[in-house]
Protein backbone atom coordinates (compact mmCIF):
# COMPACT_ATOMS: atom_id res chain seq x y z
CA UNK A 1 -2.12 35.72 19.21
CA UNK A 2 -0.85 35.84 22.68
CA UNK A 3 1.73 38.53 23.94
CA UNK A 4 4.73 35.60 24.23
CA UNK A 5 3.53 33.77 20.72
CA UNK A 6 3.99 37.29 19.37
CA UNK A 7 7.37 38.05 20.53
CA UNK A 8 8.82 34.78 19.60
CA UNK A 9 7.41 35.52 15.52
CA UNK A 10 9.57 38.77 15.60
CA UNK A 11 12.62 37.09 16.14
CA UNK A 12 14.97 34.51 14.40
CA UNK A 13 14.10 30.81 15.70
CA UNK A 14 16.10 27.97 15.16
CA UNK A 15 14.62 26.41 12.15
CA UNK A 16 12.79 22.56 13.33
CA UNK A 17 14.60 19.40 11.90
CA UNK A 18 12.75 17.30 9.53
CA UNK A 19 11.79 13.89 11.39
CA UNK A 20 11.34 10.94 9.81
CA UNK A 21 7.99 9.73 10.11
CA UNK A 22 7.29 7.76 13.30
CA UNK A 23 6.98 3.74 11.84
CA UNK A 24 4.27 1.83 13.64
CA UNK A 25 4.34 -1.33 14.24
CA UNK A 26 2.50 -3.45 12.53
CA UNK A 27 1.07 -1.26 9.95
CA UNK A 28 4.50 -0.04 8.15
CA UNK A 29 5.69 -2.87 6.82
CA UNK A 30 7.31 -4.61 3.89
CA UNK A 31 4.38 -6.55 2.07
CA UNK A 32 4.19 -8.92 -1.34
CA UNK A 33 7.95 -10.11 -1.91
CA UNK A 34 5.54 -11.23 -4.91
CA UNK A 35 2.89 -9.53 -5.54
CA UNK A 36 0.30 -11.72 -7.97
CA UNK A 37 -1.89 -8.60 -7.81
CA UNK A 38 -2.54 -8.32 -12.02
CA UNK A 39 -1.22 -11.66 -12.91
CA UNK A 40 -4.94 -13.21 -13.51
CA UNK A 41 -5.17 -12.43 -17.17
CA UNK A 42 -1.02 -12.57 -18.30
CA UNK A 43 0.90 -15.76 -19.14
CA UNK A 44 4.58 -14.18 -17.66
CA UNK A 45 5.07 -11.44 -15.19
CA UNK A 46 7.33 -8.05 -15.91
CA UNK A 47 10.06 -10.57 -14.24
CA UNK A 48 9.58 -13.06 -16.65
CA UNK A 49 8.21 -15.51 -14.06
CA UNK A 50 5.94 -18.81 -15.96
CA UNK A 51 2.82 -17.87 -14.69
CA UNK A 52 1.33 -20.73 -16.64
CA UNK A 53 1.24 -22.95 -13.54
CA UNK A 54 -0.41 -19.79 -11.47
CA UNK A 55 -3.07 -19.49 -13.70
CA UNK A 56 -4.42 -22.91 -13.67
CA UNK A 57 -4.30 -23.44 -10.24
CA UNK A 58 -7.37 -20.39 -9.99
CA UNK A 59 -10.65 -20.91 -9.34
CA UNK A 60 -13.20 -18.08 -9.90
CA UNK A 61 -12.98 -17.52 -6.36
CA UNK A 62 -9.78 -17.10 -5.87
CA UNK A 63 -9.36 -14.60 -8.69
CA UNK A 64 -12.21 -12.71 -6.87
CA UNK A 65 -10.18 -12.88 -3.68
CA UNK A 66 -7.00 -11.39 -5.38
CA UNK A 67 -8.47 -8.67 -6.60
CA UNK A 68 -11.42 -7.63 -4.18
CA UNK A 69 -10.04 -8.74 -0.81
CA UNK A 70 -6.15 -9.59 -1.11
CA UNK A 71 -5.35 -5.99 -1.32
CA UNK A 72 -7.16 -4.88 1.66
CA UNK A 73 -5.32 -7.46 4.08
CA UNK A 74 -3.36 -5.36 6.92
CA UNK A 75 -2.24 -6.59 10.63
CA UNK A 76 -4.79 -4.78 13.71
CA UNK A 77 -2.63 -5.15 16.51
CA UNK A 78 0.68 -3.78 17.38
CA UNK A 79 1.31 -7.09 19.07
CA UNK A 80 0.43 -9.05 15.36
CA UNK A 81 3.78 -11.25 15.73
CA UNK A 82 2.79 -13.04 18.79
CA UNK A 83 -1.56 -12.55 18.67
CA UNK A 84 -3.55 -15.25 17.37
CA UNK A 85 -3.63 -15.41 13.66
CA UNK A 86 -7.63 -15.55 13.82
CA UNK A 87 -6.97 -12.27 15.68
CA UNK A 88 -3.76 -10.55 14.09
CA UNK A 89 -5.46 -9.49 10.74
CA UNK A 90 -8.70 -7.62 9.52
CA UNK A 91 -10.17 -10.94 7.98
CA UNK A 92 -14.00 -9.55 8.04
CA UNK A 93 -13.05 -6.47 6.32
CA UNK A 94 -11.64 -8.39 3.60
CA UNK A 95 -14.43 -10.78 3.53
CA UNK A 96 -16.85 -7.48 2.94
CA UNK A 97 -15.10 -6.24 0.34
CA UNK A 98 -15.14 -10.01 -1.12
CA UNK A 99 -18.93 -9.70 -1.09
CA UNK A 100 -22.04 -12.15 0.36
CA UNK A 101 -22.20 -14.23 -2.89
CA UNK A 102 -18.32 -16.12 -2.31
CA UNK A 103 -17.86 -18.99 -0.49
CA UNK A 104 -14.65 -20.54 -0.83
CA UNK A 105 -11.40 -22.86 1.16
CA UNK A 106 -7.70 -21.51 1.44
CA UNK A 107 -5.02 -22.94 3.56
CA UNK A 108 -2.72 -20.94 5.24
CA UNK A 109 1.19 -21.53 6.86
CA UNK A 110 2.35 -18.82 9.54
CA UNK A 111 5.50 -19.31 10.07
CA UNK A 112 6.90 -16.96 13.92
CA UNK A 113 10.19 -16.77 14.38
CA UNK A 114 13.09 -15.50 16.45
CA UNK A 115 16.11 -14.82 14.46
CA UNK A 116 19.83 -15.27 15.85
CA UNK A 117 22.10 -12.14 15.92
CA UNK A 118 24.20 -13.20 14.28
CA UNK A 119 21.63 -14.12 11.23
CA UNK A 120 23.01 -13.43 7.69
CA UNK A 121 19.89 -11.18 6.67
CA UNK A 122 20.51 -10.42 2.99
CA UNK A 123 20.94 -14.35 2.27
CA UNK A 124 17.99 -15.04 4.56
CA UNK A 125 15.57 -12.55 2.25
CA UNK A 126 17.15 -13.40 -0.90
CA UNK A 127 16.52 -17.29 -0.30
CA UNK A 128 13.06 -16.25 0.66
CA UNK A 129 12.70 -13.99 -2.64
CA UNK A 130 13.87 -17.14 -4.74
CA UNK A 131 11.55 -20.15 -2.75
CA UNK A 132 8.34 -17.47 -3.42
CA UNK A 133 8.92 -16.97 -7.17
CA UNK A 134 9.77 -20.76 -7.70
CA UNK A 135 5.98 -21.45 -5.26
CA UNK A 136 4.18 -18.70 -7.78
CA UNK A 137 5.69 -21.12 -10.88
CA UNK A 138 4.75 -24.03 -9.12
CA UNK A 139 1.00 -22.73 -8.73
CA UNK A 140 -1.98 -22.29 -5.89
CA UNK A 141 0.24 -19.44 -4.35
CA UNK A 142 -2.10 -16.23 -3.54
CA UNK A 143 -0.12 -14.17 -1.40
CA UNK A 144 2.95 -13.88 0.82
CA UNK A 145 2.82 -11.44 4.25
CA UNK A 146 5.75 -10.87 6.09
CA UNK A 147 6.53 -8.30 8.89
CA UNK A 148 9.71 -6.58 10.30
CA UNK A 149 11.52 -8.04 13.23
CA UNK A 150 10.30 -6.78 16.61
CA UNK A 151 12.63 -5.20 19.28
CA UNK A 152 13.18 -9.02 20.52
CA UNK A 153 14.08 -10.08 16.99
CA UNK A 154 10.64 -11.67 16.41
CA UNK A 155 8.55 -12.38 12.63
CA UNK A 156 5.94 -13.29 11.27
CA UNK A 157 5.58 -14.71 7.91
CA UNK A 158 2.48 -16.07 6.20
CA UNK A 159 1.33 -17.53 3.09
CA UNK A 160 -2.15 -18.03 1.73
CA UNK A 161 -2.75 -20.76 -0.60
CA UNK A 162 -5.38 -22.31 -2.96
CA UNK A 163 -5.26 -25.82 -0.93
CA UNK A 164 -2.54 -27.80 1.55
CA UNK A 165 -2.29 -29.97 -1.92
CA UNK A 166 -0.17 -26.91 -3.51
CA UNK A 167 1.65 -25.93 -0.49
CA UNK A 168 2.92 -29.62 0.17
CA UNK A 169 3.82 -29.59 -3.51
CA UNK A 170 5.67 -26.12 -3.13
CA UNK A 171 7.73 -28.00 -0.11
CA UNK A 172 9.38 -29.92 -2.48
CA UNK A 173 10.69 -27.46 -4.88
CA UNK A 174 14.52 -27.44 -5.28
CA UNK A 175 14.71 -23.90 -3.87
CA UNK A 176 12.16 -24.14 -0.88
CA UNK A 177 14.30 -26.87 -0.18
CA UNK A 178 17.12 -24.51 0.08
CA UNK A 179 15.47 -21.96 1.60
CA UNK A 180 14.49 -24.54 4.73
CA UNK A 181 17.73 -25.59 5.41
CA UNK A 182 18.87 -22.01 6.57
CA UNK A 183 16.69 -22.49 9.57
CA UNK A 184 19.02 -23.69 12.01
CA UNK A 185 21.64 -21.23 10.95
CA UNK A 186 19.32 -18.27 11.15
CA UNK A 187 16.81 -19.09 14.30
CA UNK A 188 16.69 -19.25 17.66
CA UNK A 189 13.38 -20.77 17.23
CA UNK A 190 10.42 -21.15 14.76
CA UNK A 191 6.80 -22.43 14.46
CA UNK A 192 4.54 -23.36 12.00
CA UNK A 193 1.05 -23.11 11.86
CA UNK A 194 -1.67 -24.41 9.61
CA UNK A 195 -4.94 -22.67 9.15
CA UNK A 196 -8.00 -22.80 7.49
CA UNK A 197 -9.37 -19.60 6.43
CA UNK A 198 -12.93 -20.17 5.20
CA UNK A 199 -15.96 -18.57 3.34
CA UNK A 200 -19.73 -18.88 3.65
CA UNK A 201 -21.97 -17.83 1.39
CA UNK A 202 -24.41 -15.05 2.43
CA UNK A 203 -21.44 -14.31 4.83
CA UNK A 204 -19.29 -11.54 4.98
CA UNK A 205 -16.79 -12.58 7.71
CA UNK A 206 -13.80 -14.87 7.60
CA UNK A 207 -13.45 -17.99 9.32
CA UNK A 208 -9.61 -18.74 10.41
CA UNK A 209 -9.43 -22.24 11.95
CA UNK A 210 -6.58 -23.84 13.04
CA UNK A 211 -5.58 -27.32 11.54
C-alpha cells in the first residue's frame, strides 16, 4: 500500500453513493409483453388467456424454436433501432442453439417508430398489452420484442409469427384494430417491415430476408 493510499484508510472518508447501474442500450430492455415461453403443453395461461388457438397453430418446429432458440434472442448493436433487422439481432446464435436438424419458415413485422411528445404512453402500452394477448388467442403468435425509446424518441417493435396467414388474420382482431388507430395520435412517423426469417437443415444460421 502506498504512503498516500495509507493515509487516506486512517481517516474518515465520505462514504460513496450507491449508483444505479449504468442501462445500455440495447441490451436492458423491456422484453415479452407476452411471454408464450411454457405455454406448449397448457390449454390457459396463469392470466387466463384461451391458449386453445396458440396451440394449434404449432408445428414441431416452432415448439422447438420457443423453447431452444426464442429465449436466447437479444439486440447486438447499440444502434438496433435504426440497423438492419438482418443485422440488429444475434439470429445465428439462436439458430445454434436451435440445432442442424430444423428447418423451418416464420414471418416477421418490425414496426420503427418516432413517437410525438406529447404521446399518451400508458394508453399507448396498454393498447399494445391488449392487441398481443387478443394475437396469442387468435394463434401463430411466437414472440413479441420491443425496445425503449432512444434519446430521439425512436422504437423498435417486432413480432415473429408462424406464417403472414396468422399475422393478416391478427390485423383484423377488434383490438389490433384499436390499437392501429392510435398511430396518428402517437407518431411522428412509423414503418413497417416484413421479413422472412428462414431455416435450413444441416444449417445453423438464420436467414432474415426482406419481403
Amino acid at each position: 500500500m502506498s504512503p498516500s493510499i495509507e493515509l487516506l484508510s486512517k481517516v474518515e472518508q465520505p462514504q460513496k453513493q450507491e449508483q444505479e447501474p449504468k442501462k445500455i442500450l440495447g441490451f436492458n430492455v423491456p422484453d415479452n409483453i407476452v411471454n408464450v415461453t411454457g405455454w406448449v403443453t397448457q390449454r390457459k395461461s396463469s392470466e387466463g388467456l384461451d391458449l386453445g388457438p396458440f396451440l394449434d397453430s404449432l408445428r414441431p418446429v416452432d415448439v422447438a424454436l420457443i423453447e431452444k432458440a426464442l429465449p436466447q434472442l437479444k439486440s447486438t448493436t447499440h444502434d438496433y433501432i435504426n440497423a438492419p433487422l438482418k443485422n440488429a439481432f444475434n439470429w445465428d446464435t439462436m439458430a445454434a442453439h436451435l440445432g442442424p436438424e430444423w428447418e423451418g419458415e416464420w414471418f416477421i413485422v418490425a414496426f420503427r417508430s418516432v413517437r410525438k411528445a406529447t404521446a399518451d404512453s400508458e394508453l399507448l402500452f396498454n393498447a399494445d398489452v391488449e392487441s398481443q394477448k387478443e394475437a396469442v388467442e387468435s394463434g401463430g403468435f411466437l414472440k413479441y420484442w420491443y425496445a425503449d425509446l432512444n434519446q430521439h424518441k425512436e422504437c423498435l417493435a417486432m413480432c415473429l409469427w408462424v406464417s403472414l396467414d396468422y399475422a393478416i388474420k391478427a390485423t383484423r382482431k377488434p383490438l389490433h384494430i384499436k390499437a392501429a388507430k392510435l398511430t396518428s395520435q402517437m407518431y411522428e412517423s412509423y414503418k413497417l417491415e416484413r421479413h422472412r426469417l428462414v431455416k435450413k437443415a444441416g444449417e445453423t444460421v438464420f436467414h432474415v430476408e426482406a419481403m
